[in-house]
PDBML (XML) file of the C-alpha atoms, coordinates in Angstrom:
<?xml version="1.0" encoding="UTF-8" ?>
<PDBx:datablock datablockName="MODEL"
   xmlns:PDBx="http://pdbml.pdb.org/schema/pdbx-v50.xsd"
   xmlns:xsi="http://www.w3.org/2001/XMLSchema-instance"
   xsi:schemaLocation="http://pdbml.pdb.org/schema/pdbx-v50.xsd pdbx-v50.xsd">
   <PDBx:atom_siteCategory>
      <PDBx:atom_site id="1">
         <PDBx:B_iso_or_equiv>0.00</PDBx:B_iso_or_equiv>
         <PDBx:Cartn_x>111.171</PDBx:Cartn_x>
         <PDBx:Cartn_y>84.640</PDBx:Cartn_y>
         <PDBx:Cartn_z>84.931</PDBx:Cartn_z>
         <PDBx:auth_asym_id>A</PDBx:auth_asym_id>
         <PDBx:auth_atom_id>CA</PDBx:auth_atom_id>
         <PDBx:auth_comp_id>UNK</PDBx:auth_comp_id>
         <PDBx:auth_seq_id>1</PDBx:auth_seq_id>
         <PDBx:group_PDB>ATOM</PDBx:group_PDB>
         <PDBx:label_alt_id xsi:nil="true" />
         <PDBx:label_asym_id>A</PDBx:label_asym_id>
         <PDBx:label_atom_id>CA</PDBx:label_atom_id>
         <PDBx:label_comp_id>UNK</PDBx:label_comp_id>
         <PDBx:label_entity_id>1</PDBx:label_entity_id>
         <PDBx:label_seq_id>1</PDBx:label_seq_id>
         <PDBx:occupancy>1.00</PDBx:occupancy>
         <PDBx:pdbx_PDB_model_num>1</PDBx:pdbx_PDB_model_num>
         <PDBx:type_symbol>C</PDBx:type_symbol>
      </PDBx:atom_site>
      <PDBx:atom_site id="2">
         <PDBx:B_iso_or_equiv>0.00</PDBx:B_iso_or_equiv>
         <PDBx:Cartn_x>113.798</PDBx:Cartn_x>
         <PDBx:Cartn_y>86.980</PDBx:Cartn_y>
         <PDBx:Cartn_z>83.297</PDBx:Cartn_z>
         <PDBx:auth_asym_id>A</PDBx:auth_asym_id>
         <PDBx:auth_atom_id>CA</PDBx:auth_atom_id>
         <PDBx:auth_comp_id>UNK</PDBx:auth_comp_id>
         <PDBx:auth_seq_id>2</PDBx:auth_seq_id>
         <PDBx:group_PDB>ATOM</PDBx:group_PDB>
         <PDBx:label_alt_id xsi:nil="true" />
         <PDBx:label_asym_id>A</PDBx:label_asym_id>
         <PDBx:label_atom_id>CA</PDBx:label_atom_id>
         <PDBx:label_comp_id>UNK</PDBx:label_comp_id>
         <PDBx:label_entity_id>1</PDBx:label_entity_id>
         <PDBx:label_seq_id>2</PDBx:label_seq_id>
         <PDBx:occupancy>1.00</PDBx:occupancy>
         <PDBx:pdbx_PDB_model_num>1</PDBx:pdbx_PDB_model_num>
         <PDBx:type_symbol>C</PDBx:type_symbol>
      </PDBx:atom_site>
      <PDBx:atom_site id="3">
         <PDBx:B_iso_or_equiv>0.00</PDBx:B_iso_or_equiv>
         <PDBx:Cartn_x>115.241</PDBx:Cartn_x>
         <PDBx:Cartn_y>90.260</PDBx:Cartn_y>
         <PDBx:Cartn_z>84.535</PDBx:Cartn_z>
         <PDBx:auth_asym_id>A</PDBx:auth_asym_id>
         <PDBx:auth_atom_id>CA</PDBx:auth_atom_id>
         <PDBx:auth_comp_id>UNK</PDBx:auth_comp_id>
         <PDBx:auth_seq_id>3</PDBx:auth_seq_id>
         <PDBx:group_PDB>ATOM</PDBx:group_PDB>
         <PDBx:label_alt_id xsi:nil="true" />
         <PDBx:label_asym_id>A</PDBx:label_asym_id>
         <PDBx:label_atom_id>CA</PDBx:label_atom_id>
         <PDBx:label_comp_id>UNK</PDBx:label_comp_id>
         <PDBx:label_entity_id>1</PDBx:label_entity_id>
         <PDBx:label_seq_id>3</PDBx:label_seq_id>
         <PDBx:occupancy>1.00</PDBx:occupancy>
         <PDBx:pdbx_PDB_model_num>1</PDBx:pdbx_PDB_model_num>
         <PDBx:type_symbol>C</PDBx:type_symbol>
      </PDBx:atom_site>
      <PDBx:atom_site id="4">
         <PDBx:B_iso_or_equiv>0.00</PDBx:B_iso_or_equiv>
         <PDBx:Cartn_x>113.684</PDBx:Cartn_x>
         <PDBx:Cartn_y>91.579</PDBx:Cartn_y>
         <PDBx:Cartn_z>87.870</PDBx:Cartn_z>
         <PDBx:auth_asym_id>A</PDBx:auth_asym_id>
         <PDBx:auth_atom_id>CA</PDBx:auth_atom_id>
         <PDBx:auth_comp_id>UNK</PDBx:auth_comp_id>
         <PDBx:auth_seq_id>4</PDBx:auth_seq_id>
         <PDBx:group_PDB>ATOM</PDBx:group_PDB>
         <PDBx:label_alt_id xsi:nil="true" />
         <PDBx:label_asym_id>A</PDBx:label_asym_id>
         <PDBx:label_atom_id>CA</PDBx:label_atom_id>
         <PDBx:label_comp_id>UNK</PDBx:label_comp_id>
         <PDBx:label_entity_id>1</PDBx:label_entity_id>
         <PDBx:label_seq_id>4</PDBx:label_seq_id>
         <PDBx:occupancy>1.00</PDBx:occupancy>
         <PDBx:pdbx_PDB_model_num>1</PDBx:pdbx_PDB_model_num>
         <PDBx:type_symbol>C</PDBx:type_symbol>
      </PDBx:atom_site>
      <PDBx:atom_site id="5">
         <PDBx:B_iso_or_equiv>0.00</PDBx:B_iso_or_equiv>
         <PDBx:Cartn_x>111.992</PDBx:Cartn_x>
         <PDBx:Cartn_y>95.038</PDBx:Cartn_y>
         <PDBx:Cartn_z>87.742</PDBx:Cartn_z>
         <PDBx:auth_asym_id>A</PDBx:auth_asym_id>
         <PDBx:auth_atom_id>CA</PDBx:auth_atom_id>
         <PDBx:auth_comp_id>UNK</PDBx:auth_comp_id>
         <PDBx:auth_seq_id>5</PDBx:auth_seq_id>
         <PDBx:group_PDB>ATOM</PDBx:group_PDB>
         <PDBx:label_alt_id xsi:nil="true" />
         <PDBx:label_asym_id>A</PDBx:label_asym_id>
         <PDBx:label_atom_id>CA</PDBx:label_atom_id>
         <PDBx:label_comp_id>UNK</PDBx:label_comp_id>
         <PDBx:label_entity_id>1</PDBx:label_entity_id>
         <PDBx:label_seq_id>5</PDBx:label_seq_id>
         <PDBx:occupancy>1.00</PDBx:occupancy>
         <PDBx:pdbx_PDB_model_num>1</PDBx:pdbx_PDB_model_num>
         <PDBx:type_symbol>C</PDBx:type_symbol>
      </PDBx:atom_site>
      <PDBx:atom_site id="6">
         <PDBx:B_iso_or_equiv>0.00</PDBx:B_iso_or_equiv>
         <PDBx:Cartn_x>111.424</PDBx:Cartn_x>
         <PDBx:Cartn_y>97.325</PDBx:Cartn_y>
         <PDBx:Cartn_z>90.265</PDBx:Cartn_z>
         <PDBx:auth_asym_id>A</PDBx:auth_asym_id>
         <PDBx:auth_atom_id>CA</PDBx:auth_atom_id>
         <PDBx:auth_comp_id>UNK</PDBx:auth_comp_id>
         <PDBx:auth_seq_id>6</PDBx:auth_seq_id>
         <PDBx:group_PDB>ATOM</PDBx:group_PDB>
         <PDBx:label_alt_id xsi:nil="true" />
         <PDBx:label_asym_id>A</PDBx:label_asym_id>
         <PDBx:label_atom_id>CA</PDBx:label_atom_id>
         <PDBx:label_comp_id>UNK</PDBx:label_comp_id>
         <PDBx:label_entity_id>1</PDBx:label_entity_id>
         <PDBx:label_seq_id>6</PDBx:label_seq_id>
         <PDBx:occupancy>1.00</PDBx:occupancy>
         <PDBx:pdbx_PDB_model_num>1</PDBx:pdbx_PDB_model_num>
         <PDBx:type_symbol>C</PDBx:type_symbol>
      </PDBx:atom_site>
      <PDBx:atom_site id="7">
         <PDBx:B_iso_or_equiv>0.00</PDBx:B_iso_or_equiv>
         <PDBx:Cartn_x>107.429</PDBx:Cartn_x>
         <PDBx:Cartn_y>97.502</PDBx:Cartn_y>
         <PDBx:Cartn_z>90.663</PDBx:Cartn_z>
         <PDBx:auth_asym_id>A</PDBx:auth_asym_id>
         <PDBx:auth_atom_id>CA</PDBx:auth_atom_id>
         <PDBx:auth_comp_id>UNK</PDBx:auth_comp_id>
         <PDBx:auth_seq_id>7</PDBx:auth_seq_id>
         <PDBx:group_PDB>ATOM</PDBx:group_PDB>
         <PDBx:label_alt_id xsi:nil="true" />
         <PDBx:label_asym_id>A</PDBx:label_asym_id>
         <PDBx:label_atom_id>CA</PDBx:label_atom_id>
         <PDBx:label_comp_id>UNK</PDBx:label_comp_id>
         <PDBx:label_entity_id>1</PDBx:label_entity_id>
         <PDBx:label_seq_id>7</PDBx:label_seq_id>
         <PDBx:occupancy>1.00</PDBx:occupancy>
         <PDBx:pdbx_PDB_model_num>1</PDBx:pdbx_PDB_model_num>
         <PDBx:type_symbol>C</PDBx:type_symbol>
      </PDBx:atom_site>
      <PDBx:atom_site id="8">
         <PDBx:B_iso_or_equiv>0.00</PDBx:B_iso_or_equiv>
         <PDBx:Cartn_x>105.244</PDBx:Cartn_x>
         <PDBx:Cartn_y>99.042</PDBx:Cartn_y>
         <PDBx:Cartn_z>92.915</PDBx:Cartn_z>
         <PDBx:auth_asym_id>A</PDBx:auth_asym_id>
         <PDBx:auth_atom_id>CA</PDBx:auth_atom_id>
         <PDBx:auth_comp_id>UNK</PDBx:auth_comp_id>
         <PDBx:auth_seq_id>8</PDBx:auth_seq_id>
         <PDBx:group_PDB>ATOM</PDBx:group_PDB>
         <PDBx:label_alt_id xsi:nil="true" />
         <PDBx:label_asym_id>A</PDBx:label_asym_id>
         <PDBx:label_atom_id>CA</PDBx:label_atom_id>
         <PDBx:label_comp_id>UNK</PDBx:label_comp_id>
         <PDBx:label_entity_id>1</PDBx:label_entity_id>
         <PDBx:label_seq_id>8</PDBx:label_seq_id>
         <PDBx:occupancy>1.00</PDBx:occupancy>
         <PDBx:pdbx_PDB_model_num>1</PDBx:pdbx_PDB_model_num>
         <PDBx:type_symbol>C</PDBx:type_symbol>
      </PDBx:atom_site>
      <PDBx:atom_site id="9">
         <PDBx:B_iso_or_equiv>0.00</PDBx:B_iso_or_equiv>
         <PDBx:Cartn_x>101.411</PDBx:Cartn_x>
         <PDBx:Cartn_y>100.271</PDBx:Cartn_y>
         <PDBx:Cartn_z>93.245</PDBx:Cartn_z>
         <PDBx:auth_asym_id>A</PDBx:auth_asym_id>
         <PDBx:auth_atom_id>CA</PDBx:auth_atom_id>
         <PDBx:auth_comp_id>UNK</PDBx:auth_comp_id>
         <PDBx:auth_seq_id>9</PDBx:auth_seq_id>
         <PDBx:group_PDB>ATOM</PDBx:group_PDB>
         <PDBx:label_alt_id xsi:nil="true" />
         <PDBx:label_asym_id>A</PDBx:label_asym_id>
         <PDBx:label_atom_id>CA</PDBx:label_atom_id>
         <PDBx:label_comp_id>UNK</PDBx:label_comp_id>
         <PDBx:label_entity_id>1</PDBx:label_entity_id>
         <PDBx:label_seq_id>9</PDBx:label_seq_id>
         <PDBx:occupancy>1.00</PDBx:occupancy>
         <PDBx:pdbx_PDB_model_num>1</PDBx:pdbx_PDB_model_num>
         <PDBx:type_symbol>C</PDBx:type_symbol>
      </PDBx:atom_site>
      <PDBx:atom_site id="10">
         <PDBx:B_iso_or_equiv>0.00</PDBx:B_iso_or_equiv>
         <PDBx:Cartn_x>100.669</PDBx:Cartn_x>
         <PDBx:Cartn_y>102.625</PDBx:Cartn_y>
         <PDBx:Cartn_z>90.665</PDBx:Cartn_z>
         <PDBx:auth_asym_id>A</PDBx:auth_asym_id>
         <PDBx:auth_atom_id>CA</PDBx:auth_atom_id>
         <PDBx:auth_comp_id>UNK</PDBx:auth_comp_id>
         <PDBx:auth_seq_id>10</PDBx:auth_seq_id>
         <PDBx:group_PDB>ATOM</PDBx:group_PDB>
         <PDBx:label_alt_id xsi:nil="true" />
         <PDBx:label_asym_id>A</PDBx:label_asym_id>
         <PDBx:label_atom_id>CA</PDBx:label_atom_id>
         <PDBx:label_comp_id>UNK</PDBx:label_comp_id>
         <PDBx:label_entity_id>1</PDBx:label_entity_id>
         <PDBx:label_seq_id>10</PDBx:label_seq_id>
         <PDBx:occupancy>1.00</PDBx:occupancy>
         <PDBx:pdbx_PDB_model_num>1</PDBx:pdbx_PDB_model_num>
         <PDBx:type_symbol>C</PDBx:type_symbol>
      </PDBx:atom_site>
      <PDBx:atom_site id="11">
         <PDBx:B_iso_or_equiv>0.00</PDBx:B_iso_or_equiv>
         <PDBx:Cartn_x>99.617</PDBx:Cartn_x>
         <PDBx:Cartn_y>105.733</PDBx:Cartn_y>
         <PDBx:Cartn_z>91.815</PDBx:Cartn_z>
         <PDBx:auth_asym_id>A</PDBx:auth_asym_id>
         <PDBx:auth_atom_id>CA</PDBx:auth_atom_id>
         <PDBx:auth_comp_id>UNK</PDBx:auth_comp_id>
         <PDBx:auth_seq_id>11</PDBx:auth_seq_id>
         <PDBx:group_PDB>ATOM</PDBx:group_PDB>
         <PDBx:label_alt_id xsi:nil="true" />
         <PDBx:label_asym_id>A</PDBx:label_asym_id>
         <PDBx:label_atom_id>CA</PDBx:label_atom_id>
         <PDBx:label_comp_id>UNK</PDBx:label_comp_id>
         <PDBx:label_entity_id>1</PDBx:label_entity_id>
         <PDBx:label_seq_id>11</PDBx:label_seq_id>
         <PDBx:occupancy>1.00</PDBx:occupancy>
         <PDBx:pdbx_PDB_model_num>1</PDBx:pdbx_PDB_model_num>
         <PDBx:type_symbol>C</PDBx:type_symbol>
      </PDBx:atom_site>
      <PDBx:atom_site id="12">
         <PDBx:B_iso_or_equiv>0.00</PDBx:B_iso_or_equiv>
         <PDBx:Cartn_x>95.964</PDBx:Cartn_x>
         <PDBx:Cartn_y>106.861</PDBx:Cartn_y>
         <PDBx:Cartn_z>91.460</PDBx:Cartn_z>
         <PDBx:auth_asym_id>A</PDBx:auth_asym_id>
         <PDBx:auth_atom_id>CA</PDBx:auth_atom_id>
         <PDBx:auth_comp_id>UNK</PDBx:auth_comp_id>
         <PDBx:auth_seq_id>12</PDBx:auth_seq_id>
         <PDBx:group_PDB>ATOM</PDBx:group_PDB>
         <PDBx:label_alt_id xsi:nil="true" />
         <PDBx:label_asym_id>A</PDBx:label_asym_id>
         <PDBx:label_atom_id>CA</PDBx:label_atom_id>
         <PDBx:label_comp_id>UNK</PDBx:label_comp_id>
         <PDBx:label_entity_id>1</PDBx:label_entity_id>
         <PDBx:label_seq_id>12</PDBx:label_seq_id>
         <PDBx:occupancy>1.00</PDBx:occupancy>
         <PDBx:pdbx_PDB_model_num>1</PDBx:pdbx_PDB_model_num>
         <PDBx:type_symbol>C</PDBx:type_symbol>
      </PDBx:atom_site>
      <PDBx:atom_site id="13">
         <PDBx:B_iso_or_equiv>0.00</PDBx:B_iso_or_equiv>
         <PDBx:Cartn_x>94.653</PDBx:Cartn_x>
         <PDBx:Cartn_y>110.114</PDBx:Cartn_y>
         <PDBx:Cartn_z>90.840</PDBx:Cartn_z>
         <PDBx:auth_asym_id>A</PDBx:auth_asym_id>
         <PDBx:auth_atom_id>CA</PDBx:auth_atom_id>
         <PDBx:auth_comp_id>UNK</PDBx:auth_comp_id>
         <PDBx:auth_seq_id>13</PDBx:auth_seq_id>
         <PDBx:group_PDB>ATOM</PDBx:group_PDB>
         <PDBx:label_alt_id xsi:nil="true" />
         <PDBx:label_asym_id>A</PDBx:label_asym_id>
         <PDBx:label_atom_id>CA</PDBx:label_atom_id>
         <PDBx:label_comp_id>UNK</PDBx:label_comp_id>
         <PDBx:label_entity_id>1</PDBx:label_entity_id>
         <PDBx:label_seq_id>13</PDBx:label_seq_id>
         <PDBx:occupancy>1.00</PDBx:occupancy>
         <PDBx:pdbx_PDB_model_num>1</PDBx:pdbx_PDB_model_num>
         <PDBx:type_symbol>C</PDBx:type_symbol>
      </PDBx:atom_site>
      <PDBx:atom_site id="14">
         <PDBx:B_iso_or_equiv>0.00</PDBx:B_iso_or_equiv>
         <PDBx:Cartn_x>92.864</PDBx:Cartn_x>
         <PDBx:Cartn_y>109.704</PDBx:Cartn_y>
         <PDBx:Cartn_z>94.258</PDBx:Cartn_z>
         <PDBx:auth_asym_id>A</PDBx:auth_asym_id>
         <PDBx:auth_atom_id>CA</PDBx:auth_atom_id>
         <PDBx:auth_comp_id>UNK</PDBx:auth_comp_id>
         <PDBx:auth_seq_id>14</PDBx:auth_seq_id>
         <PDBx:group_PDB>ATOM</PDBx:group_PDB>
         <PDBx:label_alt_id xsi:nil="true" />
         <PDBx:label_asym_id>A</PDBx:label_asym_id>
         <PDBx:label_atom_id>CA</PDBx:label_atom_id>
         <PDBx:label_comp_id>UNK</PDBx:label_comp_id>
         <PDBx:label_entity_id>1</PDBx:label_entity_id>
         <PDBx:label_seq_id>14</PDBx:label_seq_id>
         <PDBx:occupancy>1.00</PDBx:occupancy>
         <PDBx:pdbx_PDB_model_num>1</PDBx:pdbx_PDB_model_num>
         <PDBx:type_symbol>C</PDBx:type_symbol>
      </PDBx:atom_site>
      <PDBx:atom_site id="15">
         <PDBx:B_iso_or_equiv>0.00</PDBx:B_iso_or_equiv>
         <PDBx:Cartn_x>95.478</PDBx:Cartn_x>
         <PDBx:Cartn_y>108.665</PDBx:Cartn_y>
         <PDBx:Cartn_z>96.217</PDBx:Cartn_z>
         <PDBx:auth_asym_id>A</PDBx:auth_asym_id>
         <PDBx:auth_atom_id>CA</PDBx:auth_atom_id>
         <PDBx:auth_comp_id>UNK</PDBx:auth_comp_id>
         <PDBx:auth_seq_id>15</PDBx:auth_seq_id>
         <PDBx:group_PDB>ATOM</PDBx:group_PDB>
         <PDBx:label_alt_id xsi:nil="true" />
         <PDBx:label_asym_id>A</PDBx:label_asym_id>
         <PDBx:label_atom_id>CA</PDBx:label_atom_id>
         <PDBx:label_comp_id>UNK</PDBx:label_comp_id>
         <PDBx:label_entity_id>1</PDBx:label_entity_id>
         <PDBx:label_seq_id>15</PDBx:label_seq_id>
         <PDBx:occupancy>1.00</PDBx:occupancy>
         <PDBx:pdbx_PDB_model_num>1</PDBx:pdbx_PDB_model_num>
         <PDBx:type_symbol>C</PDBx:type_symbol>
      </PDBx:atom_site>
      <PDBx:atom_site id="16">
         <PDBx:B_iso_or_equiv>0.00</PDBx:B_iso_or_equiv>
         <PDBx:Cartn_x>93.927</PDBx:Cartn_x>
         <PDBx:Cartn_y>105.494</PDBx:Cartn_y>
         <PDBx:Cartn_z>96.903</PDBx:Cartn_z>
         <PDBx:auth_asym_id>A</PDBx:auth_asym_id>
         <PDBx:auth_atom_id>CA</PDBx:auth_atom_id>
         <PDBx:auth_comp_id>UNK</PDBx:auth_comp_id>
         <PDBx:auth_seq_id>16</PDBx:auth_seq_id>
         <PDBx:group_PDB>ATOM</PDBx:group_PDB>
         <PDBx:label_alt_id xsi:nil="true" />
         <PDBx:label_asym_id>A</PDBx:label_asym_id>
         <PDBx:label_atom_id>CA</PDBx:label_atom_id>
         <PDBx:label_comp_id>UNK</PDBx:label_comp_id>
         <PDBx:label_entity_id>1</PDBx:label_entity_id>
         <PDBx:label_seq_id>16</PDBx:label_seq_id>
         <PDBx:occupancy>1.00</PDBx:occupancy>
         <PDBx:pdbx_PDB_model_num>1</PDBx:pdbx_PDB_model_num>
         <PDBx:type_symbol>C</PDBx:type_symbol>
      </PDBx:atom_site>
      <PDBx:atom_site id="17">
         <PDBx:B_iso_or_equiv>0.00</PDBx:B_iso_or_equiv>
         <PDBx:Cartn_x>96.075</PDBx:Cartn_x>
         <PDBx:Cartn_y>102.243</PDBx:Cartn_y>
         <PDBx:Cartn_z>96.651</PDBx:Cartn_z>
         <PDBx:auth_asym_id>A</PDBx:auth_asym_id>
         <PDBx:auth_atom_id>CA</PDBx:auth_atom_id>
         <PDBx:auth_comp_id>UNK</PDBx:auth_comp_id>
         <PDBx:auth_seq_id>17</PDBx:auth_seq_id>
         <PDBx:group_PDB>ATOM</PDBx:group_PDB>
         <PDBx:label_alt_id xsi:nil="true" />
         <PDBx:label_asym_id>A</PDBx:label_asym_id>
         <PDBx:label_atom_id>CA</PDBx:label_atom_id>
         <PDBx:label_comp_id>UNK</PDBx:label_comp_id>
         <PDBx:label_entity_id>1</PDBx:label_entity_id>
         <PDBx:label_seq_id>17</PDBx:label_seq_id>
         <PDBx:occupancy>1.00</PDBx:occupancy>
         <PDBx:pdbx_PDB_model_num>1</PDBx:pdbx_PDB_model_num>
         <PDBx:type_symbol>C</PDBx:type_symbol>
      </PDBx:atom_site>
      <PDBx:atom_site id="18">
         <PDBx:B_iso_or_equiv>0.00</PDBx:B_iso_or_equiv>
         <PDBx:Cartn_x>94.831</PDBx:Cartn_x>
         <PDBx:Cartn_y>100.174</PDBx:Cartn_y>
         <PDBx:Cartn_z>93.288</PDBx:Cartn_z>
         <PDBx:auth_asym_id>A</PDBx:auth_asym_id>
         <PDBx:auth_atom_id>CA</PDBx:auth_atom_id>
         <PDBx:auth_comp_id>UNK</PDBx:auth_comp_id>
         <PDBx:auth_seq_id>18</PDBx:auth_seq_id>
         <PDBx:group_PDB>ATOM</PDBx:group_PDB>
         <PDBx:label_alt_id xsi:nil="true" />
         <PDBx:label_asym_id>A</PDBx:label_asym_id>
         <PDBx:label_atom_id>CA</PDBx:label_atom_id>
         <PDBx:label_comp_id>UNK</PDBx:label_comp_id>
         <PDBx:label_entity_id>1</PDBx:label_entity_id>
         <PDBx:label_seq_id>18</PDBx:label_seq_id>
         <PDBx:occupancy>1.00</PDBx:occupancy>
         <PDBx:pdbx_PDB_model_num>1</PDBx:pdbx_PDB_model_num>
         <PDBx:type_symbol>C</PDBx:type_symbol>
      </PDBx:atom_site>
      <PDBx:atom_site id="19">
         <PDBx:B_iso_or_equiv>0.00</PDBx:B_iso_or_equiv>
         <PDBx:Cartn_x>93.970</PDBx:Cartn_x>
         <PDBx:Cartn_y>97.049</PDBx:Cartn_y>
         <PDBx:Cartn_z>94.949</PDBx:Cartn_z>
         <PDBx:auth_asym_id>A</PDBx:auth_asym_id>
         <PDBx:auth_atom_id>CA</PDBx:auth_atom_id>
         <PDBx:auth_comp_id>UNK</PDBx:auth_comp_id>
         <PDBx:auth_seq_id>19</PDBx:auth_seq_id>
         <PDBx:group_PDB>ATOM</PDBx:group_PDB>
         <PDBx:label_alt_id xsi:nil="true" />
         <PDBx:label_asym_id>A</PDBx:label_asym_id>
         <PDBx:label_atom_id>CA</PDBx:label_atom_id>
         <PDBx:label_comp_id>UNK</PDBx:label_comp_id>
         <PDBx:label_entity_id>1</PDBx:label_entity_id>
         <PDBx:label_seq_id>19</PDBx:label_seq_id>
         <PDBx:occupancy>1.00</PDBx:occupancy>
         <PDBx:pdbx_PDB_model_num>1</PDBx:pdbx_PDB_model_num>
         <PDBx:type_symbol>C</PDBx:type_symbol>
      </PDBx:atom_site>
      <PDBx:atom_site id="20">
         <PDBx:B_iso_or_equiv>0.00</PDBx:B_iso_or_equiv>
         <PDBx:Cartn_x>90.793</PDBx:Cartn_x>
         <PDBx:Cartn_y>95.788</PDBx:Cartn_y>
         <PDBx:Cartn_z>93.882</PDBx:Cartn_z>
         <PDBx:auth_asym_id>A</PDBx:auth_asym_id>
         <PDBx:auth_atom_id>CA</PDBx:auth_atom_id>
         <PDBx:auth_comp_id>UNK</PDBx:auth_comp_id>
         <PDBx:auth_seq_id>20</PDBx:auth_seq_id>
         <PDBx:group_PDB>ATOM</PDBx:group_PDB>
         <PDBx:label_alt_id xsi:nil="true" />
         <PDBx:label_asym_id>A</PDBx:label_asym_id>
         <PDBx:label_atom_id>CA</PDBx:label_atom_id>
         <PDBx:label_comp_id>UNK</PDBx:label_comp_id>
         <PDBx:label_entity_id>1</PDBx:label_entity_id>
         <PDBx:label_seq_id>20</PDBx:label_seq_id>
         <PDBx:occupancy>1.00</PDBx:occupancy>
         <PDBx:pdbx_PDB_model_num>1</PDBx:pdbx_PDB_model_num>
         <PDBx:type_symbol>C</PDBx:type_symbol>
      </PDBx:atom_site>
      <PDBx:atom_site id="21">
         <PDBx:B_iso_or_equiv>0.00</PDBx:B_iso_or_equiv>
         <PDBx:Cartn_x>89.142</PDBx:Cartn_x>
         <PDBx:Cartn_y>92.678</PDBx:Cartn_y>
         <PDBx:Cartn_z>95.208</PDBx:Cartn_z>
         <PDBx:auth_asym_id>A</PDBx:auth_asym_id>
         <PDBx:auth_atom_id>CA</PDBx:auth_atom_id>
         <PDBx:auth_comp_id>UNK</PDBx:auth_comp_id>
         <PDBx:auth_seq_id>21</PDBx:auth_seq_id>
         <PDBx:group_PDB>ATOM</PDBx:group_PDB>
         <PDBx:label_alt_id xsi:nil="true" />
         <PDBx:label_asym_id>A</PDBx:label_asym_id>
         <PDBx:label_atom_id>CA</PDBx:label_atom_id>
         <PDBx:label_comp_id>UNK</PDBx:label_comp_id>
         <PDBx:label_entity_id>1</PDBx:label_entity_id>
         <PDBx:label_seq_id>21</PDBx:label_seq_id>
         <PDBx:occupancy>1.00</PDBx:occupancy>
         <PDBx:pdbx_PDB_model_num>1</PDBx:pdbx_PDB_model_num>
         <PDBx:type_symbol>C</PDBx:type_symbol>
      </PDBx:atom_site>
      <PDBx:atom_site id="22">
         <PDBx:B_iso_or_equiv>0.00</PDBx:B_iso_or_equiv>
         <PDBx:Cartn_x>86.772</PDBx:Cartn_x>
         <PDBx:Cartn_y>91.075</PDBx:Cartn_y>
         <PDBx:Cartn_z>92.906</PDBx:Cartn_z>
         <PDBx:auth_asym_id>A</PDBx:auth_asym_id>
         <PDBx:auth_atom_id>CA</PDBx:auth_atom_id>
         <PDBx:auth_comp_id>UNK</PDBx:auth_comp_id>
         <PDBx:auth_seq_id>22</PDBx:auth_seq_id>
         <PDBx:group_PDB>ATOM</PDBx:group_PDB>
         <PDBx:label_alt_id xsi:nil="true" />
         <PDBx:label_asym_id>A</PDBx:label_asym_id>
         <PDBx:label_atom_id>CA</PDBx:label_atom_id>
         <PDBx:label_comp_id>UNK</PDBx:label_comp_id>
         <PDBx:label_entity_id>1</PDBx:label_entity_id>
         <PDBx:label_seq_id>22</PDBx:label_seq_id>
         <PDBx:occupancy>1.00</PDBx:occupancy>
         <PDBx:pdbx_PDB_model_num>1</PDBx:pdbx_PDB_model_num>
         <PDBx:type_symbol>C</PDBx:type_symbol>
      </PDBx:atom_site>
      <PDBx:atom_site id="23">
         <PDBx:B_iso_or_equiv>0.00</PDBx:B_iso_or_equiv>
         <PDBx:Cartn_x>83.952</PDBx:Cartn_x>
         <PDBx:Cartn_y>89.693</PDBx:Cartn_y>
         <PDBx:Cartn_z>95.826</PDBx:Cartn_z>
         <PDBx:auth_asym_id>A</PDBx:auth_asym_id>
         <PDBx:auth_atom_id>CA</PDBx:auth_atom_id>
         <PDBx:auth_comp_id>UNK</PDBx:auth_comp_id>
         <PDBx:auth_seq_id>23</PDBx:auth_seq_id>
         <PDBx:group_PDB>ATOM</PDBx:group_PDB>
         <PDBx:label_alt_id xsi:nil="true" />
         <PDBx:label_asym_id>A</PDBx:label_asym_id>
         <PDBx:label_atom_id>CA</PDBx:label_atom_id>
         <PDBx:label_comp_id>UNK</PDBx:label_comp_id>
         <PDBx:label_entity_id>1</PDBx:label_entity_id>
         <PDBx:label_seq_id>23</PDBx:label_seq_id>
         <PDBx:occupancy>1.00</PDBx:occupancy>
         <PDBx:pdbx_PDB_model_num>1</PDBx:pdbx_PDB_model_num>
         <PDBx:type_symbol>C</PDBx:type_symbol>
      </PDBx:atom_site>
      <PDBx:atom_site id="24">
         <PDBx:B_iso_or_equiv>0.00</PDBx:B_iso_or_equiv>
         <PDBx:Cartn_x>80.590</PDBx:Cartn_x>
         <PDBx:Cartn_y>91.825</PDBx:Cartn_y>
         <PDBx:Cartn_z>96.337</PDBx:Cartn_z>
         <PDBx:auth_asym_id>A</PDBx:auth_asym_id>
         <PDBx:auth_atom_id>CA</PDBx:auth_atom_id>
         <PDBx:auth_comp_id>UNK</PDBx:auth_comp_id>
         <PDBx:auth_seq_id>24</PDBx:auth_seq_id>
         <PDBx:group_PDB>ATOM</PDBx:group_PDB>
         <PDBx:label_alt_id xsi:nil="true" />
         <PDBx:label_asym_id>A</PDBx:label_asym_id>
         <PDBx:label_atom_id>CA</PDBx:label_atom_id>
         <PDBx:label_comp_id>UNK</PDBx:label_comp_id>
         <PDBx:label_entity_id>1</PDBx:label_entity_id>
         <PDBx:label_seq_id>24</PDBx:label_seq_id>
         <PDBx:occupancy>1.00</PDBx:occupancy>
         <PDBx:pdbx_PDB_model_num>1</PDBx:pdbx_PDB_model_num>
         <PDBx:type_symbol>C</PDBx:type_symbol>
      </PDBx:atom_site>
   </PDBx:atom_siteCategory>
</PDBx:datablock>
């Protein structure tokens, strides 16, 4: 709740997107 930000991925140094799924 509270005041809406603007978020969005963070950028890596890679490039890659920082989504990380936690099943191996």
């Amino acid at each position: 709740s509270g005041k809406k930000r603007e978020i969005q991925y963070a950028q890596m140094l890679n490039g890659s997107l920082p989504v990380f799924s936690q099943f191996g």
